[in-house]
Protein backbone atom coordinates (compact mmCIF):
# COMPACT_ATOMS: atom_id res chain seq x y z
CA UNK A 1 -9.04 -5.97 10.77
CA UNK A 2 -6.74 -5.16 13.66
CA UNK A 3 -7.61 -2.91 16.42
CA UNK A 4 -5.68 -0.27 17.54
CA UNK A 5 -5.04 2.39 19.69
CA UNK A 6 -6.17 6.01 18.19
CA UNK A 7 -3.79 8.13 19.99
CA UNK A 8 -0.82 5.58 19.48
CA UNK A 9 -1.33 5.18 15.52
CA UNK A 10 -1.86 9.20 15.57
CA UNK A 11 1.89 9.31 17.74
CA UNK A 12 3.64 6.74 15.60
CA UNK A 13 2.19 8.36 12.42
CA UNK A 14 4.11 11.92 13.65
CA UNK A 15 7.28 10.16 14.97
CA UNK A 16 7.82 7.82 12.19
CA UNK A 17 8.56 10.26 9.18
CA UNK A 18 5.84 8.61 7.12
CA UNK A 19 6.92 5.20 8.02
CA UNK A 20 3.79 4.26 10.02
CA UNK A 21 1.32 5.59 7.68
CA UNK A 22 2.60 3.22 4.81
CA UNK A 23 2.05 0.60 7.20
CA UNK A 24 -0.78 0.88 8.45
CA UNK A 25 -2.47 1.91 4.77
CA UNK A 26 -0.99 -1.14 3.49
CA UNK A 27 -2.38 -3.75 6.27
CA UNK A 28 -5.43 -2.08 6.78
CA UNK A 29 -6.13 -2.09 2.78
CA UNK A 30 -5.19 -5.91 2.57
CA UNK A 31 -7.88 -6.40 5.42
CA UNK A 32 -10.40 -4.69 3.39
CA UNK A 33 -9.87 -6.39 0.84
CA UNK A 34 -10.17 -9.95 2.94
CA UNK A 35 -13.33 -8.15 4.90
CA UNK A 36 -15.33 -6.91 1.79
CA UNK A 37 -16.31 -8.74 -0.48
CA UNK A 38 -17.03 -6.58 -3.57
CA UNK A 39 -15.51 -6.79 -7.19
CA UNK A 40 -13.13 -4.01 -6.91
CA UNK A 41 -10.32 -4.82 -4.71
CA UNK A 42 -7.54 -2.48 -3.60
CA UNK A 43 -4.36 -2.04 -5.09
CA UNK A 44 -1.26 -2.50 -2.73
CA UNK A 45 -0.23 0.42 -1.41
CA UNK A 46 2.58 -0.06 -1.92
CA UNK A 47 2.13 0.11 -5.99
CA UNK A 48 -0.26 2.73 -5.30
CA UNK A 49 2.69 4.98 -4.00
CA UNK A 50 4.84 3.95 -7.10
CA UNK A 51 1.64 4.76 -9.33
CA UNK A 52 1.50 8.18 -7.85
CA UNK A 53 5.23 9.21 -8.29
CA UNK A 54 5.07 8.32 -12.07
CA UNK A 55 1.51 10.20 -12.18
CA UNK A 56 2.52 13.31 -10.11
CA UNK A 57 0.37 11.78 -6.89
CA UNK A 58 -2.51 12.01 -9.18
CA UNK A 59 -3.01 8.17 -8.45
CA UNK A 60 -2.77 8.53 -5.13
CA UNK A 61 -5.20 10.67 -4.54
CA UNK A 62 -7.52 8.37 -6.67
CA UNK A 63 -6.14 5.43 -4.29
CA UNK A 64 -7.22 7.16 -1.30
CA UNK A 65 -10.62 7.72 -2.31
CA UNK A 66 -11.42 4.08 -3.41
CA UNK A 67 -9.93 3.44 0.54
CA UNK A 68 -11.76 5.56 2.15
CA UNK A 69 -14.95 4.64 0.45
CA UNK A 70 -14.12 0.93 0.73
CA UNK A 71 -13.70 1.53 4.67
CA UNK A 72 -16.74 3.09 4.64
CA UNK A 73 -18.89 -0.31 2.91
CA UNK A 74 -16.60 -2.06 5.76
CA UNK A 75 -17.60 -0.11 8.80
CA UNK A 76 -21.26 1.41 7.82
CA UNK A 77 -20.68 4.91 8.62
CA UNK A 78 -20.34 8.39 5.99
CA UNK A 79 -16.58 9.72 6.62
CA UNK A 80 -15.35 9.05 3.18
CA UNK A 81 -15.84 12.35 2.73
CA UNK A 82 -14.29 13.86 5.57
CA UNK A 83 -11.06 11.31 5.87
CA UNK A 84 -10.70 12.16 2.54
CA UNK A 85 -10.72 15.77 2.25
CA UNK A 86 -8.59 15.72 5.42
CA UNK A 87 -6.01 13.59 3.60
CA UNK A 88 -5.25 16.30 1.08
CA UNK A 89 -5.58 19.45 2.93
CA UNK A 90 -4.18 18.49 6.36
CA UNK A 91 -2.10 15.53 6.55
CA UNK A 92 -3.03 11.52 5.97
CA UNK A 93 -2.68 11.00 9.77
CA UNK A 94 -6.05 12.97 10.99
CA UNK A 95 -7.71 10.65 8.20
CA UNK A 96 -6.21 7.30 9.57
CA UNK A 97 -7.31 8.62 13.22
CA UNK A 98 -10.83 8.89 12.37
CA UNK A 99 -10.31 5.43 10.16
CA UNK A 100 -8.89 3.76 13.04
CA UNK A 101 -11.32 5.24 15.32
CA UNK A 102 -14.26 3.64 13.10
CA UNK A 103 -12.61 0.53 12.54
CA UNK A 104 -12.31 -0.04 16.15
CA UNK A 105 -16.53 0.78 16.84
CA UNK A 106 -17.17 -2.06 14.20
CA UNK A 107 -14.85 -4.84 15.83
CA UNK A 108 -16.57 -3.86 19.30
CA UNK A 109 -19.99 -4.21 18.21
């Protein structure tokens, strides 16, 4: 896991178009997958986005769940909930904030 700055993964996220976001879901969901050991691994995000255009986002959404809840195992605290409803009603970015922002509490403990 990589620690990052909150505000400037919350600014890139805006100024990028979407770039950023598929970035950072994709290296932060291959570090899960390193970091937690469980027997359900992450699909690339990258599929995952190809997997949602073919099922009308449906997988996506699906995707982001299992994420969410993965980071969750990772970092010990409850926001699956809340990065995910954020996700779909407001935009990804508020979701990765509060991912980052947990991600970086763990790796400073």
């Amino acid at each position: 896991m990589q620690k990052r700055d909150v505000i400037v993964v919350i600014l890139l996220g805006l100024f990028t178009c979407g770039i950023y976001p598929i970035y950072w879901f994709y290296t932060t969901a291959e570090a899960l997958n390193n970091e937690v050991d469980d027997n359900e691994p992450l699909m690339n995000y990258i599929l995952a986005i190809l997997l949602g255009l073919i099922t009308c986002g449906i997988y996506t959404i699906y995707w982001s769940w299992k994420f969410y809840s993965k980071l969750d195992k990772y970092t010990g605290e409850n926001n699956a909930i809340l990065n995910f409803i954020l996700g779909l009603l407001v935009t990804n970015i508020a979701g990765m904030a509060i991912a980052q922002s947990s991600i970086n509490k763990k790796l400073e403990a």
